[in-house]
N, C-alpha and C. Protein backbone atom coordinates (compact mmCIF):
# COMPACT_ATOMS: atom_id res chain seq x y z
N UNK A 1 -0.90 61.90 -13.88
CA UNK A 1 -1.45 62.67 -12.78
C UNK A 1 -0.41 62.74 -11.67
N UNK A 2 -0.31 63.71 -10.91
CA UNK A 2 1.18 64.17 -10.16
C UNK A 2 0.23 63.49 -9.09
N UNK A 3 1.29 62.88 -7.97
CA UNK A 3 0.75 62.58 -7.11
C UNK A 3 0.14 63.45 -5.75
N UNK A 4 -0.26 63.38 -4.86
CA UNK A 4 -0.90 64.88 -3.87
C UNK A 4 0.42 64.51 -2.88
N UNK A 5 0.29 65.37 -1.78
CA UNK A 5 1.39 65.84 -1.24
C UNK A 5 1.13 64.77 0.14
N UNK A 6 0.04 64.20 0.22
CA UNK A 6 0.16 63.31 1.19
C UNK A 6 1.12 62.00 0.16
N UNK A 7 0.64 61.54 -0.55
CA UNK A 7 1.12 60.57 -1.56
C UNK A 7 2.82 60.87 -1.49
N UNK A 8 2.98 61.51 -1.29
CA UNK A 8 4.64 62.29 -1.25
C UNK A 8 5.52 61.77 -0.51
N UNK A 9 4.76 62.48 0.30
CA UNK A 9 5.01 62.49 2.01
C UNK A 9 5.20 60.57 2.20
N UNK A 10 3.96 59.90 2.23
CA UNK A 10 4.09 58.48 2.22
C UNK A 10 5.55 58.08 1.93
N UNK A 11 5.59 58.40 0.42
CA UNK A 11 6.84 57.68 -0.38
C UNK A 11 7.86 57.83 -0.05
N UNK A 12 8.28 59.06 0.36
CA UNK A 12 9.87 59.54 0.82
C UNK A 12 9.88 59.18 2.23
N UNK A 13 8.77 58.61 3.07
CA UNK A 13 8.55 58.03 4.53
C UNK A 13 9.40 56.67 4.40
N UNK A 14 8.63 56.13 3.45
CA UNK A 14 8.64 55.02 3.07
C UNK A 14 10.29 54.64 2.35
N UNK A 15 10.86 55.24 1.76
CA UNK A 15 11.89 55.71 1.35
C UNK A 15 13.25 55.36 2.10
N UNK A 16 12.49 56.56 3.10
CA UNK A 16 13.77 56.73 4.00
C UNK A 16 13.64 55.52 5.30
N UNK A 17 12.87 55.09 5.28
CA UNK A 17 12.35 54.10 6.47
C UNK A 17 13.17 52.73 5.89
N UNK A 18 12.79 52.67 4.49
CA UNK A 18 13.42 51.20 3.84
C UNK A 18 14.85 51.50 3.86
N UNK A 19 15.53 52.73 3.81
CA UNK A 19 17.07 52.75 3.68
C UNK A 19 17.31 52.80 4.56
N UNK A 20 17.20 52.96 6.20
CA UNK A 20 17.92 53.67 7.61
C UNK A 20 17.32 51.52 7.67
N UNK A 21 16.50 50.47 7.83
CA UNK A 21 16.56 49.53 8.39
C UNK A 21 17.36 48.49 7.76
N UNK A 22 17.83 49.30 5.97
CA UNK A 22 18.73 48.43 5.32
C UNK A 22 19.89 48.65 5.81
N UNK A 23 20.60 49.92 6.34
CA UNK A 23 21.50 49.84 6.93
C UNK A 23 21.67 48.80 8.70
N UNK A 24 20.75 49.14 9.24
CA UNK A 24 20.46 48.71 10.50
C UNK A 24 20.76 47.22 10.15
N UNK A 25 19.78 46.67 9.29
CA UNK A 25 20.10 45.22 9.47
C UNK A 25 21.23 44.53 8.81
N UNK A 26 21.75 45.60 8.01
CA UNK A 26 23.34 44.83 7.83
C UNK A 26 23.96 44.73 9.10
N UNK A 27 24.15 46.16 9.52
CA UNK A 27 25.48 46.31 10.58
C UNK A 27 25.10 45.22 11.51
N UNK A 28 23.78 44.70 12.15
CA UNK A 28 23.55 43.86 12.88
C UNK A 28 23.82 42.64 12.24
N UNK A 29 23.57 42.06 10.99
CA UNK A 29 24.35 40.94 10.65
C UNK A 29 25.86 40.68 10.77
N UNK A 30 26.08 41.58 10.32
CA UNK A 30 27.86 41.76 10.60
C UNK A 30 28.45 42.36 11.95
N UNK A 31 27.51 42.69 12.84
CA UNK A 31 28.24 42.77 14.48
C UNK A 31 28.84 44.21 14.33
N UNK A 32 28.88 45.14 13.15
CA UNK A 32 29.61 46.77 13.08
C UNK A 32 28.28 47.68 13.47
N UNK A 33 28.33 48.67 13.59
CA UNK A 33 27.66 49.70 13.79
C UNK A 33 27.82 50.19 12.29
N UNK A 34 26.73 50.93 11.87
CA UNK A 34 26.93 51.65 10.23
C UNK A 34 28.23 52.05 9.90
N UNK A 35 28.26 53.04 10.75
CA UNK A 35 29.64 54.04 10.63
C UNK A 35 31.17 53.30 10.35
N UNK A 36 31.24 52.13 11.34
CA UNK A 36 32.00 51.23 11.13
C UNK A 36 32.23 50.45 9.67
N UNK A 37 31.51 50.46 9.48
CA UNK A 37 30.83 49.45 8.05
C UNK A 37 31.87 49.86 7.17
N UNK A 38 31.14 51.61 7.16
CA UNK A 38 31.69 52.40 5.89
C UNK A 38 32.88 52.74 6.51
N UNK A 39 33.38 52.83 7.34
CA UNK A 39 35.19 53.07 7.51
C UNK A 39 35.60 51.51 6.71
N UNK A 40 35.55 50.93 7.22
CA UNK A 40 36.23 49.49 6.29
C UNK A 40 36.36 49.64 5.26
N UNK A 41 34.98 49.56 4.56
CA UNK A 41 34.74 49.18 3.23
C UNK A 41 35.58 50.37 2.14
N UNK A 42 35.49 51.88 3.33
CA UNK A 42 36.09 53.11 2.03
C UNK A 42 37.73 52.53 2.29
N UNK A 43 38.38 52.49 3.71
CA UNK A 43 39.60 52.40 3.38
C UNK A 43 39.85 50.82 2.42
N UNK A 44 39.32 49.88 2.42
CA UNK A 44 39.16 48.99 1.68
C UNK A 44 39.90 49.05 0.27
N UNK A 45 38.26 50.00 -0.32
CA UNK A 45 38.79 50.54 -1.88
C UNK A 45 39.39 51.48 -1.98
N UNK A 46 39.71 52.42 -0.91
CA UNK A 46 40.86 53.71 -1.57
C UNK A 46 41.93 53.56 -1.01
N UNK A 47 42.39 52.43 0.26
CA UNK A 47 43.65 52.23 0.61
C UNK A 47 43.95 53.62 1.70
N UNK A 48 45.07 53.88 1.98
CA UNK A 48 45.07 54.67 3.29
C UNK A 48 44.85 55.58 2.70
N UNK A 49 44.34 56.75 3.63
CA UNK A 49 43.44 57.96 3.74
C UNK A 49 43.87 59.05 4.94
N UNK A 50 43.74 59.93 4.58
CA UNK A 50 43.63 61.23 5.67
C UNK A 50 42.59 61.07 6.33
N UNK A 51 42.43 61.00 7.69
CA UNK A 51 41.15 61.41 8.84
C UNK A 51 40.48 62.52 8.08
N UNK A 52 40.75 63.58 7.40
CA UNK A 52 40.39 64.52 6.87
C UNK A 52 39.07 64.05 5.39
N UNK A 53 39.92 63.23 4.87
CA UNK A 53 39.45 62.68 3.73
C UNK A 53 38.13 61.57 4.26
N UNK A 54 38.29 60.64 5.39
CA UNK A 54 37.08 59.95 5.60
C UNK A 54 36.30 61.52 6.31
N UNK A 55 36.21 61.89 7.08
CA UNK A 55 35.70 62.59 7.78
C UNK A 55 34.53 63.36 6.58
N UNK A 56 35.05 63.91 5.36
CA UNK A 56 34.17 64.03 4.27
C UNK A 56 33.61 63.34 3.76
N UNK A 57 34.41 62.24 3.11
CA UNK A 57 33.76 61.55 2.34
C UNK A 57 32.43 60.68 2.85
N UNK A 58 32.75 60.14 4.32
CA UNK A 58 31.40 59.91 5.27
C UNK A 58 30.73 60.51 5.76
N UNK A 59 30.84 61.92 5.67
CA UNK A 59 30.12 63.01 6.33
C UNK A 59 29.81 62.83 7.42
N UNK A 60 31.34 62.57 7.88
CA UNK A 60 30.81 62.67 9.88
C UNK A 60 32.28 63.86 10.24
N UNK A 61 31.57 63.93 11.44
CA UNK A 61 32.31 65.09 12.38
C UNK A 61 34.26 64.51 12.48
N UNK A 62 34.42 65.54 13.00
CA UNK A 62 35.98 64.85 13.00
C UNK A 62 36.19 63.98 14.13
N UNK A 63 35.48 64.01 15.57
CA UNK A 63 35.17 63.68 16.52
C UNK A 63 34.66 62.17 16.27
N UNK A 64 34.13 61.81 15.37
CA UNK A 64 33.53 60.45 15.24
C UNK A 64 34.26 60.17 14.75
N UNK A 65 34.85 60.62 13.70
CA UNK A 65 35.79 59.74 12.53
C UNK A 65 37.35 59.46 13.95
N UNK A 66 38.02 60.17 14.39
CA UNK A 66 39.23 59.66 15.59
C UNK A 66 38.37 58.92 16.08
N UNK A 67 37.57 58.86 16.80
CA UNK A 67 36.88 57.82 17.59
C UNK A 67 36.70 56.67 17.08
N UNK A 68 35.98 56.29 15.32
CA UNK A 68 36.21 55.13 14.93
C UNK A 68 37.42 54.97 14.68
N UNK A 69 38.33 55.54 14.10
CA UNK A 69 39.82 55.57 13.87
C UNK A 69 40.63 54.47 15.08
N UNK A 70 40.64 54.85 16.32
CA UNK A 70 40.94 54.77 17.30
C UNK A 70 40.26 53.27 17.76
N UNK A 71 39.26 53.06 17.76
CA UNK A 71 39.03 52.09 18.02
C UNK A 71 39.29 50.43 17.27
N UNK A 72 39.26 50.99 15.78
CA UNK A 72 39.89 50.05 15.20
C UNK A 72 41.41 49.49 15.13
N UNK A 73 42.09 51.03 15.97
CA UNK A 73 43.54 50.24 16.10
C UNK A 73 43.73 49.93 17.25
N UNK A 74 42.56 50.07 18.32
CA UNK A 74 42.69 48.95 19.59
C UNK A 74 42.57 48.28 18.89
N UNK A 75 41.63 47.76 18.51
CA UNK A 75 41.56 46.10 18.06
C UNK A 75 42.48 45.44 17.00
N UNK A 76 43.53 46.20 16.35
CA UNK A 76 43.93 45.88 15.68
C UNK A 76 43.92 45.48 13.98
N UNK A 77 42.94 46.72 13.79
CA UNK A 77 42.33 46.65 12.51
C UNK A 77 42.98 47.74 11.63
N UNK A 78 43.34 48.68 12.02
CA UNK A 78 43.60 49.62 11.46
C UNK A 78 45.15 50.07 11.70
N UNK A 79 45.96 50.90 11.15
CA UNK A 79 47.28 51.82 11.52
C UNK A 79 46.92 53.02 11.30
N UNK A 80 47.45 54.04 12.22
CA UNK A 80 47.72 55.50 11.75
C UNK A 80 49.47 55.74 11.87
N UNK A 81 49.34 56.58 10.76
CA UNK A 81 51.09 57.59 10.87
C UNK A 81 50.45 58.62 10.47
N UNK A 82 51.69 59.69 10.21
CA UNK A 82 51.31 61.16 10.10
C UNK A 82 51.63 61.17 8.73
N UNK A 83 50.95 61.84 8.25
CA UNK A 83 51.81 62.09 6.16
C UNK A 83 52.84 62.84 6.67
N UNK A 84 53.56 62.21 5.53
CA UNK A 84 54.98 62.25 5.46
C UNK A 84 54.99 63.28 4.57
N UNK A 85 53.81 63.92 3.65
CA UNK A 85 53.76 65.37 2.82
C UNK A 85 53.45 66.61 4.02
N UNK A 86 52.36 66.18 4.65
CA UNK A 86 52.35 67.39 5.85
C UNK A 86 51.86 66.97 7.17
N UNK A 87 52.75 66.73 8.21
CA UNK A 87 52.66 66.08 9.48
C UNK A 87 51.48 66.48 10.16
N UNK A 88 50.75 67.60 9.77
CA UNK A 88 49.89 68.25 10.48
C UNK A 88 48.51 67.15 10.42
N UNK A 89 48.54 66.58 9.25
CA UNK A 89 47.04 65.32 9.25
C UNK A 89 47.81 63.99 8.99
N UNK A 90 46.88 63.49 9.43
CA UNK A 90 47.19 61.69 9.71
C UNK A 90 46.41 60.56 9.03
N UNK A 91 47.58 59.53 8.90
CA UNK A 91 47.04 58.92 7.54
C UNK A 91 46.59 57.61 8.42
N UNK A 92 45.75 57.01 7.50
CA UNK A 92 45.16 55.61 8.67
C UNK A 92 44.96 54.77 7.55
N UNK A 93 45.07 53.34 7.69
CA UNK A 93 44.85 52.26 6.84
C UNK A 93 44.75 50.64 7.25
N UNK A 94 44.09 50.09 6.30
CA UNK A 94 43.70 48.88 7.42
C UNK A 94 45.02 48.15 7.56
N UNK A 95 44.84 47.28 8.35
CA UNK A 95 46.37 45.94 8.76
C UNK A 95 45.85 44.73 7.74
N UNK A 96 46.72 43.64 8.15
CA UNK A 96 46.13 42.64 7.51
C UNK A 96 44.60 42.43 8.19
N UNK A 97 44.91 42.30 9.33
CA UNK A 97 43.51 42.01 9.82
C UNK A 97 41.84 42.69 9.46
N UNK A 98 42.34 44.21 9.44
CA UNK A 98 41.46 45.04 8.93
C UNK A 98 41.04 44.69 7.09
N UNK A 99 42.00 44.23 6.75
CA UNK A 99 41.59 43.76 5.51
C UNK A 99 40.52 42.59 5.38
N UNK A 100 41.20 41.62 6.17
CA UNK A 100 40.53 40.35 6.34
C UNK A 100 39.31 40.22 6.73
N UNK A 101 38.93 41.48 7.88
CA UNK A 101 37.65 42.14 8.31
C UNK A 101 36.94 42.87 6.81
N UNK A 102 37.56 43.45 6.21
CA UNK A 102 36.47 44.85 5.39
C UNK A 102 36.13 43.51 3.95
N UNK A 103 37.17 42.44 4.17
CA UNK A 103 36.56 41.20 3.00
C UNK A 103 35.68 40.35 3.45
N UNK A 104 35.60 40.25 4.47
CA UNK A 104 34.09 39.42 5.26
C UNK A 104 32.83 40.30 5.26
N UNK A 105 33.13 41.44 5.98
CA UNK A 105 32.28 42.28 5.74
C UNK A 105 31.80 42.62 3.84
N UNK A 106 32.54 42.45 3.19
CA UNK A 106 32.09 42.57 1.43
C UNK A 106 31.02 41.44 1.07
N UNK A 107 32.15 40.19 1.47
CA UNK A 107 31.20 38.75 1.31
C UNK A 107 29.85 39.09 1.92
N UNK A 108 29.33 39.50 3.25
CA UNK A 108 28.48 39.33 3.74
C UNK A 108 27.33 40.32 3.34
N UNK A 109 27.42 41.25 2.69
CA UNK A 109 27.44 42.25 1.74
C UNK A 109 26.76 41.66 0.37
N UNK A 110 27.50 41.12 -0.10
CA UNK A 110 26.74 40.17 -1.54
C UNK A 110 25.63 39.28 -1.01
N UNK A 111 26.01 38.64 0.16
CA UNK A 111 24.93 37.69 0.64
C UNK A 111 23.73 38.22 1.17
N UNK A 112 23.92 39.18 1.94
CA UNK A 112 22.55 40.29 2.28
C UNK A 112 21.95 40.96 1.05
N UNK A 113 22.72 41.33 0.13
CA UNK A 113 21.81 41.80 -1.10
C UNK A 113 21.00 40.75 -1.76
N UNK A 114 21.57 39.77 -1.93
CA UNK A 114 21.16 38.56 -2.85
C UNK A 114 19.98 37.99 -1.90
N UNK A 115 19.68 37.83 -0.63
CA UNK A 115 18.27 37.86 0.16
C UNK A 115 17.55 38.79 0.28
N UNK A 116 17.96 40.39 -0.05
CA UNK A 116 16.87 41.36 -0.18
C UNK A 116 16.66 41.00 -1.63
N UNK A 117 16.91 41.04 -2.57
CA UNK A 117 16.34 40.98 -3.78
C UNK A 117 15.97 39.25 -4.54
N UNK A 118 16.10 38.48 -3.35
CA UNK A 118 15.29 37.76 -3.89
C UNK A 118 13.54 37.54 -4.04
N UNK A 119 13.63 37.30 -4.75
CA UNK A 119 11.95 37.26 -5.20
C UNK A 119 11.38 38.55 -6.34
N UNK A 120 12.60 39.79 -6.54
CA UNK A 120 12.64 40.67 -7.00
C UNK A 120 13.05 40.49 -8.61
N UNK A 121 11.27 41.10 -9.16
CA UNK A 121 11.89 40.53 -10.68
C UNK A 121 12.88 41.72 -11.23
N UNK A 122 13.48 41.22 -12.60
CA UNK A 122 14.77 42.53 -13.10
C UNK A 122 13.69 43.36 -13.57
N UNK A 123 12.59 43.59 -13.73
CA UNK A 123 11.97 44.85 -14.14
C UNK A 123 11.93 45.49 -13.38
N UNK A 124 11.84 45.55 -11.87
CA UNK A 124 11.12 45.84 -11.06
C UNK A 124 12.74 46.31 -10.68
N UNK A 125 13.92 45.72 -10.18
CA UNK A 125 14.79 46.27 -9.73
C UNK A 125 15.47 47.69 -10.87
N UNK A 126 15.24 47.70 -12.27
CA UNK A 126 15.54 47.99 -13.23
C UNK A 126 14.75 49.61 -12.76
N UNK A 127 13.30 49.62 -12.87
CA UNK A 127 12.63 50.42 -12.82
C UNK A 127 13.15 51.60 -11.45
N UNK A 128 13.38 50.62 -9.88
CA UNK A 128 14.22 51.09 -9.10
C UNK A 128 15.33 52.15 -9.30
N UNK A 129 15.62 51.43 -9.92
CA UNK A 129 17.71 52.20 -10.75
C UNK A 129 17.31 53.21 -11.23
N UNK A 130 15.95 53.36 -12.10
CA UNK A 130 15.74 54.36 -12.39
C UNK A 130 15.48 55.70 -11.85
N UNK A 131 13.82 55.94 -10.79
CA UNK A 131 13.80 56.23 -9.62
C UNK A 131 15.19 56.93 -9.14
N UNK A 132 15.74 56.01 -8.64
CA UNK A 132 16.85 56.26 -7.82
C UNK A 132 17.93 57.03 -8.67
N UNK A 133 18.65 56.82 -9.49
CA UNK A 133 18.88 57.91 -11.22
C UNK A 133 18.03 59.43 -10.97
N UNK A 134 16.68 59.05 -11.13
CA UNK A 134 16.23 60.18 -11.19
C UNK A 134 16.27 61.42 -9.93
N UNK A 135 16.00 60.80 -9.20
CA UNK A 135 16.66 61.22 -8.04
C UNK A 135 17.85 61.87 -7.42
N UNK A 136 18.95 61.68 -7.92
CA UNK A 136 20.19 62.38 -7.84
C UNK A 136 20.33 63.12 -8.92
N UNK A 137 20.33 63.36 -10.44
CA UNK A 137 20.00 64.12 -10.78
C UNK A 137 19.06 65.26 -10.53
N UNK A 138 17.66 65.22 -10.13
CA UNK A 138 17.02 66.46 -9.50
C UNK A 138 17.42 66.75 -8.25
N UNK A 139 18.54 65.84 -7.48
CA UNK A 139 18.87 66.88 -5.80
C UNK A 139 20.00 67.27 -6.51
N UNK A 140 20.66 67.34 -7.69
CA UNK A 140 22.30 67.78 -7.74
C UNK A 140 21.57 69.29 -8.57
N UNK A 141 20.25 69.02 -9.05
CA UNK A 141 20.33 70.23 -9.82
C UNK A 141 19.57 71.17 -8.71
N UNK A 142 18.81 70.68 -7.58
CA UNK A 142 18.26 71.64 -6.71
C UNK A 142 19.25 72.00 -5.77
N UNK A 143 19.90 71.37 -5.82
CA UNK A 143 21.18 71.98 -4.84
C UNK A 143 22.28 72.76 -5.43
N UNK A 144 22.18 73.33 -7.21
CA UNK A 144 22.69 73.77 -7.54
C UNK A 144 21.90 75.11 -8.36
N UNK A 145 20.74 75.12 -7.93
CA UNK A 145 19.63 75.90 -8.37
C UNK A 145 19.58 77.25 -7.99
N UNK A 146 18.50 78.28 -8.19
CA UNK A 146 18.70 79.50 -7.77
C UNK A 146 18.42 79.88 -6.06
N UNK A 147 17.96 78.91 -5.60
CA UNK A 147 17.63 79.33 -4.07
C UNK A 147 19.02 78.95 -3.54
N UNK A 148 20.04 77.92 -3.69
CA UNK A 148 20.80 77.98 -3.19
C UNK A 148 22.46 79.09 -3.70
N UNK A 149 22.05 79.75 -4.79
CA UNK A 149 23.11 80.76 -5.38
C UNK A 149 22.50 81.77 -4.69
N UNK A 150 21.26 81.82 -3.94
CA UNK A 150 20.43 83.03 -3.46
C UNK A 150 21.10 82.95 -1.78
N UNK A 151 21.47 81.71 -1.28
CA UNK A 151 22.05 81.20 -0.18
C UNK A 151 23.39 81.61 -0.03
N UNK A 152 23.70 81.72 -1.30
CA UNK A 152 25.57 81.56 -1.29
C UNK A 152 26.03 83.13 -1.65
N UNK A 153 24.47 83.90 -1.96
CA UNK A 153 24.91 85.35 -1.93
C UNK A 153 24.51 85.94 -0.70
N UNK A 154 23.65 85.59 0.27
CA UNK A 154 23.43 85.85 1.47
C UNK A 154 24.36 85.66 2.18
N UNK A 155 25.70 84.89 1.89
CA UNK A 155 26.91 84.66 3.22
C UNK A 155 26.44 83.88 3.97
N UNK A 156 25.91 82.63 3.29
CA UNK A 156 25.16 81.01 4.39
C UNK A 156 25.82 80.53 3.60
N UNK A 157 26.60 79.01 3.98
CA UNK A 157 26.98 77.98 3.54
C UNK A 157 26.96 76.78 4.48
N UNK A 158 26.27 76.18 4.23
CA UNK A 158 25.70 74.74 4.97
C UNK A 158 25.15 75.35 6.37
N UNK A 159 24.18 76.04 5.98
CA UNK A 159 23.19 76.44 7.16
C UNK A 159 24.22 78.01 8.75
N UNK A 160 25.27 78.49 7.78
CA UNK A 160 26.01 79.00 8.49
C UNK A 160 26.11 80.04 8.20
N UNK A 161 26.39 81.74 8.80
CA UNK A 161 27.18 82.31 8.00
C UNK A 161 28.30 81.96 7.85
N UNK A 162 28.56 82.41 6.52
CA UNK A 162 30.26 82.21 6.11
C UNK A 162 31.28 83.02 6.98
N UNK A 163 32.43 82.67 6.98
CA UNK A 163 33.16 82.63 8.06
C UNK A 163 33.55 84.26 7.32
N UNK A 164 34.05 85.22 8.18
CA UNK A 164 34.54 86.32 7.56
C UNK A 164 33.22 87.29 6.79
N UNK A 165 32.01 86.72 6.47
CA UNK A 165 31.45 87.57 5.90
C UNK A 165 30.98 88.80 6.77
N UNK A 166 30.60 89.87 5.81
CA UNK A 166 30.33 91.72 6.79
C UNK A 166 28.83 90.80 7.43
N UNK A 167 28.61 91.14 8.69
CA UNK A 167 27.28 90.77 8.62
C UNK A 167 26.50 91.96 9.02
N UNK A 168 26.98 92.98 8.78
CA UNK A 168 26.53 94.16 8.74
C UNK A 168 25.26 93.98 7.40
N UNK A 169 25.80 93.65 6.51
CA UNK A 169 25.10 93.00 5.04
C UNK A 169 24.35 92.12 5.53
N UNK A 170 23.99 90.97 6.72
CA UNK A 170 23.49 89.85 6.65
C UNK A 170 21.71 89.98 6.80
N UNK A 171 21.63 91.18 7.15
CA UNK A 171 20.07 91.15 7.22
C UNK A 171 19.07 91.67 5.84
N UNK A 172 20.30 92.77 5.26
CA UNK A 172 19.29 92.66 3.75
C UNK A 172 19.90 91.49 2.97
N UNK A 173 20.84 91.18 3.07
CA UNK A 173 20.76 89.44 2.27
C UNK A 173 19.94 88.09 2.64
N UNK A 174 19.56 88.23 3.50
CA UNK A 174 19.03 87.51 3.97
C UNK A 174 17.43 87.52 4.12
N UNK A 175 17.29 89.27 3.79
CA UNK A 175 15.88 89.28 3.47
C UNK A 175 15.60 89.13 2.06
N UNK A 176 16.68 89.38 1.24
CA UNK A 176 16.30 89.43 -0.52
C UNK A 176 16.67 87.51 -0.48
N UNK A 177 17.20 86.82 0.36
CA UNK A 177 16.92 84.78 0.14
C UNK A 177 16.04 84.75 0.52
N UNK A 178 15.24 85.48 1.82
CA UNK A 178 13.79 85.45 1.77
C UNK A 178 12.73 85.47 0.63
N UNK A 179 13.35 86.59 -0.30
CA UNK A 179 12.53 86.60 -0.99
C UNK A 179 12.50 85.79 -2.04
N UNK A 180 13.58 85.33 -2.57
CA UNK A 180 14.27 84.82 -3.34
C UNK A 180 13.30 83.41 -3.27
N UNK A 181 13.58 82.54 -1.99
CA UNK A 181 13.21 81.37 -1.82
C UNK A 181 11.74 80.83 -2.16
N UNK A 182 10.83 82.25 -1.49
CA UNK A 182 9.48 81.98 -1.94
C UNK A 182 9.27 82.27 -3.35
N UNK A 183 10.00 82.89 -4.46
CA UNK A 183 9.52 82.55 -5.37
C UNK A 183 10.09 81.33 -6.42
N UNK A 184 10.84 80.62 -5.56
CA UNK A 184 11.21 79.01 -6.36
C UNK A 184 10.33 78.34 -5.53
């Protein structure tokens, strides 16, 4: 039996409520702010990086990403130089220290997981994995579905028109994603 749409609603509340305080109460164990967290930990495992490259891969603005950038090499966590392939973007990577930081922060990391899941039997985390599996598979295929090829023929891309498109065109495209949308 499918569940009703309040039942939904609950779960993905519930969902998103349990993931935004799992983040919260790490960064507060470890003294970082989220954002911080994940600058460490990515330059960590991918070693130095383009501002360009975190700025995606964390999906923050470019404005946040210099700002954490910046602050970690006050403190001495981080280096920037310019690539030496094209001066125009800048490469950043941790110091020793920043290392020594994004490995405390890992340790503390295993130790916060290993107290959320205690008491948690392996069926139950197992069943999770699944869920969560299932889950990225149906957003990779709804985000690759016909309302959003109905999006990407309207001249929208991430809630925008596309840069250069006629928008002379933008109002009957935009009325045929109208139409488009209500019938997915």
């Amino acid at each position: 039996m499918a569940l009703g749409a309040d039942a939904d609603d609950t779960f993905f509340y519930e969902f998103g409520a349990a993931t935004l305080e799992l983040r919260q109460a790490f960064a507060r164990q470890v003294g970082f702010s989220w954002s911080r967290v994940r600058v460490l930990l990515w330059l960590r495992r991918e070693g130095e990086t383009r501002h360009s490259e975190l700025r995606q891969r964390l999906g923050a603005d470019g404005a946040t990403v210099t700002r954490l950038v910046k602050q970690f090499e006050s403190e001495g966590l981080l280096s920037r130089r310019p690539d030496p392939t094209d001066n125009r973007y800048t490469l950043a990577a941790l110091t020793e220290a920043g290392e020594a930081a994004a490995e405390e922060v890992e340790r503390s990391h295993r130790r916060f997981q290993q107290q959320l899941l205690a008491g948690v039997a392996e069926r139950d985390r197992q069943a999770v994995l699944r869920v969560l599996r299932r889950f990225r598979v149906n957003a990779e295929a709804t985000s690759s579905g016909p309302a959003q090829r109905d999006m990407r023929a309207a001249g929208v891309e991430r809630g925008r028109l596309r840069a250069g498109y006629d928008r002379s065109q933008s109002r009957e495209s935009l009325g045929a994603l109208a139409d488009a949308v209500s019938r997915h």
